[in-house]
PDB file of N, CA and C in Angstrom:
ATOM      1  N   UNK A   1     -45.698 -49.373 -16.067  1.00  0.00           N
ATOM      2  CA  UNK A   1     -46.300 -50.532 -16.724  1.00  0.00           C
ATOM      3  C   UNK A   1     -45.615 -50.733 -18.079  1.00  0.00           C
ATOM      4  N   UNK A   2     -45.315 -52.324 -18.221  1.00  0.00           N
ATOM      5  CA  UNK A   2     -44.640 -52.378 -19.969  1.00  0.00           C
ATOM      6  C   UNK A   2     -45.707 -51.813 -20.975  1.00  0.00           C
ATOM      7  N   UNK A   3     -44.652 -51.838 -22.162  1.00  0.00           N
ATOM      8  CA  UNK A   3     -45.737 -51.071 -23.188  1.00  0.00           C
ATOM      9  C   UNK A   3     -46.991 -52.935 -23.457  1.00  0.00           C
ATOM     10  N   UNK A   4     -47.551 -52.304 -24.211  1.00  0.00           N
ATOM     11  CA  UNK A   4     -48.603 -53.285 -24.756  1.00  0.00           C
ATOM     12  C   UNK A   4     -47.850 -54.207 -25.867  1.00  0.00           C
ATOM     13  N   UNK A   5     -48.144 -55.306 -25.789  1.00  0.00           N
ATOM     14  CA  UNK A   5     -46.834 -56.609 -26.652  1.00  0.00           C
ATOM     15  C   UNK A   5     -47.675 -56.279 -28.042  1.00  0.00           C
ATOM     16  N   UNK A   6     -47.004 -56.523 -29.414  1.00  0.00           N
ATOM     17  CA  UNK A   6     -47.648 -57.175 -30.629  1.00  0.00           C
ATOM     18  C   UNK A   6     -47.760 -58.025 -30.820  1.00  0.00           C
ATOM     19  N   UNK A   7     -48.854 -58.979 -30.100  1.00  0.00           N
ATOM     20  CA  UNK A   7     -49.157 -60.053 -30.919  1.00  0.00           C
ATOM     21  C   UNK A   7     -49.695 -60.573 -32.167  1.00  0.00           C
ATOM     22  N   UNK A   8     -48.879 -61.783 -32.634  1.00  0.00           N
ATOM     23  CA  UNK A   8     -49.723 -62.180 -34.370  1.00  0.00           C
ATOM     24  C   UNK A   8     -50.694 -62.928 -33.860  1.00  0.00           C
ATOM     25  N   UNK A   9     -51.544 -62.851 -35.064  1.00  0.00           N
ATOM     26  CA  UNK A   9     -52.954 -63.406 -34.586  1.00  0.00           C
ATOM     27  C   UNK A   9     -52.876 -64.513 -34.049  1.00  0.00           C
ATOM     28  N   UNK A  10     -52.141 -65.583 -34.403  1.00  0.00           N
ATOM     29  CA  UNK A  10     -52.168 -66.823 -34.324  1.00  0.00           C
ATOM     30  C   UNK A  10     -52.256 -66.819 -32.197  1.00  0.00           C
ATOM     31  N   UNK A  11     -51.114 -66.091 -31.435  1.00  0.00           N
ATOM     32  CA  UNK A  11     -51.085 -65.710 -30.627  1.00  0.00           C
ATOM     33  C   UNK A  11     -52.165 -64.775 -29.480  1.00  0.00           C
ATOM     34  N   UNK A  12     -53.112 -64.594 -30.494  1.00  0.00           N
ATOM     35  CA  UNK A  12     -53.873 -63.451 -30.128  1.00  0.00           C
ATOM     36  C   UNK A  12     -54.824 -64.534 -29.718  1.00  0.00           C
ATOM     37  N   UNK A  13     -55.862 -64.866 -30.984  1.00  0.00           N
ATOM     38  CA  UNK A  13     -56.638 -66.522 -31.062  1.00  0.00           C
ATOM     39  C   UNK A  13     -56.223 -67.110 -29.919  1.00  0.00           C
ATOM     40  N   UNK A  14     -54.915 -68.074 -29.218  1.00  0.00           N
ATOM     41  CA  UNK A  14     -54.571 -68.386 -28.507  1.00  0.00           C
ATOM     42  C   UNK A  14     -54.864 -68.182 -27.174  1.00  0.00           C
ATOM     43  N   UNK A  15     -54.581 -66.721 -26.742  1.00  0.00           N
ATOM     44  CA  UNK A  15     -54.727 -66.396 -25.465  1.00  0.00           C
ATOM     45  C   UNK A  15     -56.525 -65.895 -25.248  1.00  0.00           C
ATOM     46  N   UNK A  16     -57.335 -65.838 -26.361  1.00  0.00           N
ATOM     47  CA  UNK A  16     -58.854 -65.261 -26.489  1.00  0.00           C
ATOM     48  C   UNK A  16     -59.022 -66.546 -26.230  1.00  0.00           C
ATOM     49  N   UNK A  17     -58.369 -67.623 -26.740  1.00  0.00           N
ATOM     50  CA  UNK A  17     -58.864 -69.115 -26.683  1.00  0.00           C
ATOM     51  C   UNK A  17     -59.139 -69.208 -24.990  1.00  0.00           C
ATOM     52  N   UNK A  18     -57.479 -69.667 -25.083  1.00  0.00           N
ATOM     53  CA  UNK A  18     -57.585 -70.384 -23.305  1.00  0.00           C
ATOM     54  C   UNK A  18     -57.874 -69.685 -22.452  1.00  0.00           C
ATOM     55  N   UNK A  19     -57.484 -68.430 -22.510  1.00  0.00           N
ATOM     56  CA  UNK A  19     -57.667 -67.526 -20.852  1.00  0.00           C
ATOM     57  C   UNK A  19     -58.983 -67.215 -20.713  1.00  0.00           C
ATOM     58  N   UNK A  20     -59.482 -66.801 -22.104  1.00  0.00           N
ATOM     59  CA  UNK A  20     -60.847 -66.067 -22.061  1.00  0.00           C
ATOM     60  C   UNK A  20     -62.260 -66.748 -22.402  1.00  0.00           C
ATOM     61  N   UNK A  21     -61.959 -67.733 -22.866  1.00  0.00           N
ATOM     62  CA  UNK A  21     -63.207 -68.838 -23.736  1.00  0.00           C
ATOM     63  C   UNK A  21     -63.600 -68.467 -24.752  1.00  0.00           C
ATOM     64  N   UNK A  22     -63.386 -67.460 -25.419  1.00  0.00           N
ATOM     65  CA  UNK A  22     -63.615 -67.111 -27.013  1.00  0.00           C
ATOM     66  C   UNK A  22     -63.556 -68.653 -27.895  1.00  0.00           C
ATOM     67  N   UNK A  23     -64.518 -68.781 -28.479  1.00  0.00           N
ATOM     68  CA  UNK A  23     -64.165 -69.606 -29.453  1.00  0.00           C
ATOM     69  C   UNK A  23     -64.714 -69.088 -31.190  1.00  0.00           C
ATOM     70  N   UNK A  24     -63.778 -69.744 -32.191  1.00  0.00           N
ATOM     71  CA  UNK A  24     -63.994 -69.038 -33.673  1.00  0.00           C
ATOM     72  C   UNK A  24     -65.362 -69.714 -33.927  1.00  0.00           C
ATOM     73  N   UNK A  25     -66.321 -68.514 -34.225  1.00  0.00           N
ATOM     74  CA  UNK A  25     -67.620 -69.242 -34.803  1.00  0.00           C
ATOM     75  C   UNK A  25     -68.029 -69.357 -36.146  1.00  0.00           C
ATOM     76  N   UNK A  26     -67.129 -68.728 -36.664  1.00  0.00           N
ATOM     77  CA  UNK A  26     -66.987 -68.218 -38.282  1.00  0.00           C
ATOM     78  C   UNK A  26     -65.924 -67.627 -38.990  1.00  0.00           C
ATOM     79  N   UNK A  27     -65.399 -67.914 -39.901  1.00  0.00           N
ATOM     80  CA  UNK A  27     -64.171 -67.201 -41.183  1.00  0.00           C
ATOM     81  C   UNK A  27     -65.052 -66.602 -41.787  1.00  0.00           C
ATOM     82  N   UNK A  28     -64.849 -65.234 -42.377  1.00  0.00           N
ATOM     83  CA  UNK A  28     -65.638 -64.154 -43.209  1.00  0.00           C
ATOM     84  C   UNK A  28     -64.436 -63.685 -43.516  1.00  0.00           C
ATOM     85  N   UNK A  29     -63.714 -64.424 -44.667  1.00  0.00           N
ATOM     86  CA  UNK A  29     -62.146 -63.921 -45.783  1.00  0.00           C
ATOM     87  C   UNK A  29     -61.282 -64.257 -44.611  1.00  0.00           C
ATOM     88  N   UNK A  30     -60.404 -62.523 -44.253  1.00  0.00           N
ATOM     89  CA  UNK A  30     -59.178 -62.929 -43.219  1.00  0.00           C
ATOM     90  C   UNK A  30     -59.790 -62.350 -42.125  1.00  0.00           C
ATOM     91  N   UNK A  31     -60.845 -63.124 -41.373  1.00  0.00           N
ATOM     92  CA  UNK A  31     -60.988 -61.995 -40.310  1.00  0.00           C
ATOM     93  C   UNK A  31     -61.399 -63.190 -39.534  1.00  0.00           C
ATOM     94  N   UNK A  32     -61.593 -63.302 -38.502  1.00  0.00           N
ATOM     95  CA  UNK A  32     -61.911 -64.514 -37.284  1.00  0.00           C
ATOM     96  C   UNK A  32     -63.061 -63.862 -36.344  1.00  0.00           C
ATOM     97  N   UNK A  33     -63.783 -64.160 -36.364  1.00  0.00           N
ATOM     98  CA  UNK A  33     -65.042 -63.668 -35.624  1.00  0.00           C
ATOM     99  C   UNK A  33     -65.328 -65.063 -34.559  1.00  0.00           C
ATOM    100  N   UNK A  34     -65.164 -64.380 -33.324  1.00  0.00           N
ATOM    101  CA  UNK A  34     -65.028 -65.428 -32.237  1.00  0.00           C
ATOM    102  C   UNK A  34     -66.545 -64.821 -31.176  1.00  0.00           C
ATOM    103  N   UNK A  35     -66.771 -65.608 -30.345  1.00  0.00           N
ATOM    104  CA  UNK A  35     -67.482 -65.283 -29.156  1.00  0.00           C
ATOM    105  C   UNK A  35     -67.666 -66.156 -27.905  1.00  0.00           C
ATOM    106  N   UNK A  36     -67.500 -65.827 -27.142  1.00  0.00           N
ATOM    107  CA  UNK A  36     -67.362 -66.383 -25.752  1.00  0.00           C
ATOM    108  C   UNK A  36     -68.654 -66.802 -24.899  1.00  0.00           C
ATOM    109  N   UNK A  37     -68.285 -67.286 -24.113  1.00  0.00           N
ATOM    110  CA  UNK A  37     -69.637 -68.043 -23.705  1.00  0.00           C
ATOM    111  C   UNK A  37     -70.998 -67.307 -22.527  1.00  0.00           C
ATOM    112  N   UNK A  38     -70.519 -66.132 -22.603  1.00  0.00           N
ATOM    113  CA  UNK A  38     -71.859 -64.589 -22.527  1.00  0.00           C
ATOM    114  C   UNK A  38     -71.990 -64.002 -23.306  1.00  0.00           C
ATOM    115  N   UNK A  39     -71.565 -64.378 -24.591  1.00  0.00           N
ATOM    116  CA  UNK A  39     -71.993 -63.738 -25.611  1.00  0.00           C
ATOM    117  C   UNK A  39     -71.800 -62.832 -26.347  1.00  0.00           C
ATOM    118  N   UNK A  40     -69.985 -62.387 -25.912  1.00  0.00           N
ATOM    119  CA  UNK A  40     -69.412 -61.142 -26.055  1.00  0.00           C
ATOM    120  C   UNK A  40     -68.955 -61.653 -27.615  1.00  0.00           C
ATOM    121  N   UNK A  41     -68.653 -60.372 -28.914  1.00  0.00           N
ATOM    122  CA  UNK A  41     -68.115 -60.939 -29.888  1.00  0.00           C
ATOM    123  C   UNK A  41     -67.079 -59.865 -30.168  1.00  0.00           C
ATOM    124  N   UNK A  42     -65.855 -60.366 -30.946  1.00  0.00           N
ATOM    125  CA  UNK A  42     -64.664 -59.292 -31.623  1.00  0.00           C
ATOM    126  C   UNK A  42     -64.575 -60.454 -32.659  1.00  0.00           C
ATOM    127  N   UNK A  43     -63.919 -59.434 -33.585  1.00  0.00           N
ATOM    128  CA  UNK A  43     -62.927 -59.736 -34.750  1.00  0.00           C
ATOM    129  C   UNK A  43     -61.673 -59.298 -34.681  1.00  0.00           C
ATOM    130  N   UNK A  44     -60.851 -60.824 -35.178  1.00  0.00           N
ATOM    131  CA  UNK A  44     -59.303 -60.244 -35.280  1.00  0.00           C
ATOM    132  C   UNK A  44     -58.937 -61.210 -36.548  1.00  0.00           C
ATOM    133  N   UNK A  45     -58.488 -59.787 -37.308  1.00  0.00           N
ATOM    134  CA  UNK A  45     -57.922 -60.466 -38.719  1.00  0.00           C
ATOM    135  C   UNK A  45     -56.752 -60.603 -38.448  1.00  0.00           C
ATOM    136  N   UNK A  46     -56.451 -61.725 -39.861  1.00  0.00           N
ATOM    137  CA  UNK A  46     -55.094 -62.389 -39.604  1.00  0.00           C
ATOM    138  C   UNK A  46     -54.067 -61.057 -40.421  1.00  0.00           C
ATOM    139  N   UNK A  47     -53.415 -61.015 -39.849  1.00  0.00           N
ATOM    140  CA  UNK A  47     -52.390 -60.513 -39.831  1.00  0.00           C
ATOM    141  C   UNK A  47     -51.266 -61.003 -39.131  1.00  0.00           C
ATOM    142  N   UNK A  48     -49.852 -60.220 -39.375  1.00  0.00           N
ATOM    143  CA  UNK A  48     -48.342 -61.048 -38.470  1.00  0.00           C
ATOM    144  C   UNK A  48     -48.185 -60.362 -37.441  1.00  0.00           C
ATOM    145  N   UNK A  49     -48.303 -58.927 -37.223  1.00  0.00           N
ATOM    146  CA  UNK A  49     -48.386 -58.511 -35.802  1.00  0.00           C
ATOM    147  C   UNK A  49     -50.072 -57.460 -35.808  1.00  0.00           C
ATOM    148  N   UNK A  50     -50.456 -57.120 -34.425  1.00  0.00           N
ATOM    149  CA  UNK A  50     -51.868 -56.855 -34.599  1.00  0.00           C
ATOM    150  C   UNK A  50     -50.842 -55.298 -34.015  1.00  0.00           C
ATOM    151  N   UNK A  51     -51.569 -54.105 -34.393  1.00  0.00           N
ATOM    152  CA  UNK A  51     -51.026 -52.768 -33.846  1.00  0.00           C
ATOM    153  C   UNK A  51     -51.539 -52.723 -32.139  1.00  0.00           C
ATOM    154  N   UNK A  52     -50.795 -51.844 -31.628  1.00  0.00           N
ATOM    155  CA  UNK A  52     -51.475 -51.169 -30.734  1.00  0.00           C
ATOM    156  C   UNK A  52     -53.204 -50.797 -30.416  1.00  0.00           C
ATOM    157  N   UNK A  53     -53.499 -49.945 -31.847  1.00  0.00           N
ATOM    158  CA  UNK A  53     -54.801 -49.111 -31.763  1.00  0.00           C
ATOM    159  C   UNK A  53     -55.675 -50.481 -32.271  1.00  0.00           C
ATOM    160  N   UNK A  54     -55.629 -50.992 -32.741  1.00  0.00           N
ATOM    161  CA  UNK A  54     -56.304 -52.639 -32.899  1.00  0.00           C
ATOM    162  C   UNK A  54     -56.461 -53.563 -31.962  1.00  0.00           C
ATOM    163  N   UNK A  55     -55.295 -53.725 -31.462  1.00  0.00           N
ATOM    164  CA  UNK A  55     -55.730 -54.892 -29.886  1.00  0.00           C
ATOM    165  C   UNK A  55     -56.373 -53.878 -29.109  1.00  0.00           C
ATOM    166  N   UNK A  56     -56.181 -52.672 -28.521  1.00  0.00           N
ATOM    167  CA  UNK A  56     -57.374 -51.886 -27.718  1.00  0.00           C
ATOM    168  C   UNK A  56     -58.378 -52.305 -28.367  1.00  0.00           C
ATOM    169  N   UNK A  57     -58.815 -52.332 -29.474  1.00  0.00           N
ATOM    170  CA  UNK A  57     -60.420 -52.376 -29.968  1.00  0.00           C
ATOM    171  C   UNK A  57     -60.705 -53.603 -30.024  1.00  0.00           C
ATOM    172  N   UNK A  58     -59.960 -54.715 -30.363  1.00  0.00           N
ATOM    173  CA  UNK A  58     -60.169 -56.189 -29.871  1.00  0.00           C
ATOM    174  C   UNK A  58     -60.726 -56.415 -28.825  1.00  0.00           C
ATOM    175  N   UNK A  59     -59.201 -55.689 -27.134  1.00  0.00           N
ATOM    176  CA  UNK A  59     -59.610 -55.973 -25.974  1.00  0.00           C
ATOM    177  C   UNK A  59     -61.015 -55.133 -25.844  1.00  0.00           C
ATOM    178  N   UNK A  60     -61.280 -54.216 -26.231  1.00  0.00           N
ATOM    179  CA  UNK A  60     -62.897 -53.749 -25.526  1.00  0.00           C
ATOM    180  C   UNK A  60     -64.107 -53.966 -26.262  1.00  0.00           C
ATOM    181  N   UNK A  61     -63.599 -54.706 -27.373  1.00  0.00           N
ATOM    182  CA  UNK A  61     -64.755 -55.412 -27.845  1.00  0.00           C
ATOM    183  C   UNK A  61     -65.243 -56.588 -27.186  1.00  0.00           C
ATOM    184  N   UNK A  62     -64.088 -57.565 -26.805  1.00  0.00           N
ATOM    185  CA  UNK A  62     -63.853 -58.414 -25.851  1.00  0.00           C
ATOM    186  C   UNK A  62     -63.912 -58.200 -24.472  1.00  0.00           C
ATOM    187  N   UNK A  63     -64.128 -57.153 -23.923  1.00  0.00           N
ATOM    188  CA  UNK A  63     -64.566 -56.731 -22.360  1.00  0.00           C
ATOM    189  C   UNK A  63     -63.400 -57.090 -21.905  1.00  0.00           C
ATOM    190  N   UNK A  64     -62.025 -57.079 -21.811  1.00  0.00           N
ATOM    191  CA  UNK A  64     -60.997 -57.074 -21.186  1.00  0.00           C
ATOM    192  C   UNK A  64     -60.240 -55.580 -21.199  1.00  0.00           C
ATOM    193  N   UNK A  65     -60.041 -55.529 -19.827  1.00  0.00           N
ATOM    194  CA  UNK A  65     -59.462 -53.944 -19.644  1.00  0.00           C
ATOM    195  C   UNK A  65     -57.765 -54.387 -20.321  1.00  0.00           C
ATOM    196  N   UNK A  66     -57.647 -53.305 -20.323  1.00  0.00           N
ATOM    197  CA  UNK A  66     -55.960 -53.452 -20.510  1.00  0.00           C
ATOM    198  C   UNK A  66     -54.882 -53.998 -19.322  1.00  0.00           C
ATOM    199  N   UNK A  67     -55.222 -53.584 -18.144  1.00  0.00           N
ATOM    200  CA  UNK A  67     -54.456 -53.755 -17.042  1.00  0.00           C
ATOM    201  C   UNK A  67     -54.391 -55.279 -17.013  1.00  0.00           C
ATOM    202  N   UNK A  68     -56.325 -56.106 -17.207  1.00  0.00           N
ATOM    203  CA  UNK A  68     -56.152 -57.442 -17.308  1.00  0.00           C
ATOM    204  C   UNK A  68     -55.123 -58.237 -18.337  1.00  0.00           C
ATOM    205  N   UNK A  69     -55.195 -57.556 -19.656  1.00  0.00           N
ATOM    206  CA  UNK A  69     -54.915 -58.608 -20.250  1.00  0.00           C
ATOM    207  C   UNK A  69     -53.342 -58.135 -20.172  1.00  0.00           C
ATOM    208  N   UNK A  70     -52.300 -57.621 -19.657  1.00  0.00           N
ATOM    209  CA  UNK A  70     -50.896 -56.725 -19.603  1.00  0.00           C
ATOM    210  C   UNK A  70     -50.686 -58.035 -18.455  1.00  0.00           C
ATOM    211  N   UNK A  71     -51.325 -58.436 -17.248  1.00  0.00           N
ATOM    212  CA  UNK A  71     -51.378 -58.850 -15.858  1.00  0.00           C
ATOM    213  C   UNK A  71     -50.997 -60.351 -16.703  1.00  0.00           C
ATOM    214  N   UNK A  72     -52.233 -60.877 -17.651  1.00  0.00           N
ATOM    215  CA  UNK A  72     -52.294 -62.142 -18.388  1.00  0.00           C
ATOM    216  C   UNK A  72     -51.263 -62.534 -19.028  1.00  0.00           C
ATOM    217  N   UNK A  73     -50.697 -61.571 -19.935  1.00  0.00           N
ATOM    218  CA  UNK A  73     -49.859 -61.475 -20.411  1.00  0.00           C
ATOM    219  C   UNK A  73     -48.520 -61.961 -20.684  1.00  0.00           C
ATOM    220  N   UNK A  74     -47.801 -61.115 -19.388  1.00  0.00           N
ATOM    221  CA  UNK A  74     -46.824 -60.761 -18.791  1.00  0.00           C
ATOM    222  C   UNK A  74     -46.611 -61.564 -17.672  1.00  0.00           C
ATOM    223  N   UNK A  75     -47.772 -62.234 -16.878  1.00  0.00           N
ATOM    224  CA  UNK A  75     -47.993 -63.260 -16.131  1.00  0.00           C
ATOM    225  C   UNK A  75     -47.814 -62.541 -14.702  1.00  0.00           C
TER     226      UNK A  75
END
């Protein structure tokens, strides 16, 4: 399996957007607090690339396994 991509937030937002239905419900400074339409919530601050150990905690805050979002991804 490829490694896990760095995405910048802007990119990150993006794919939480369309693939997943996340939408931003609030700015609190640099941080984006989104939630989707069961009610799941993450934060992803802006930053230019997000780490490794950060998008894991994004994706399982967000209930997306890794395999999904690598599959999404990567297409």
């Amino acid at each position: 399996m490829p490694k896990l991509p760095r995405p910048s937030t802007r990119e990150l937002l993006k794919y939480l957007n369309k693939k997943k239905g996340f939408v931003v419900i609030r700015i609190s400074g640099d941080h984006h607090i989104l939630q989707n339409p069961e009610g799941r919530y993450t934060t992803v601050p802006l930053r230019k690339e997000i780490g490794q150990g950060l998008l894991l905690e994004i994706l399982k805050d967000a209930g997306i396994s890794r395999e999904e979002f690598m599959n999404d991804w990567y297409g």
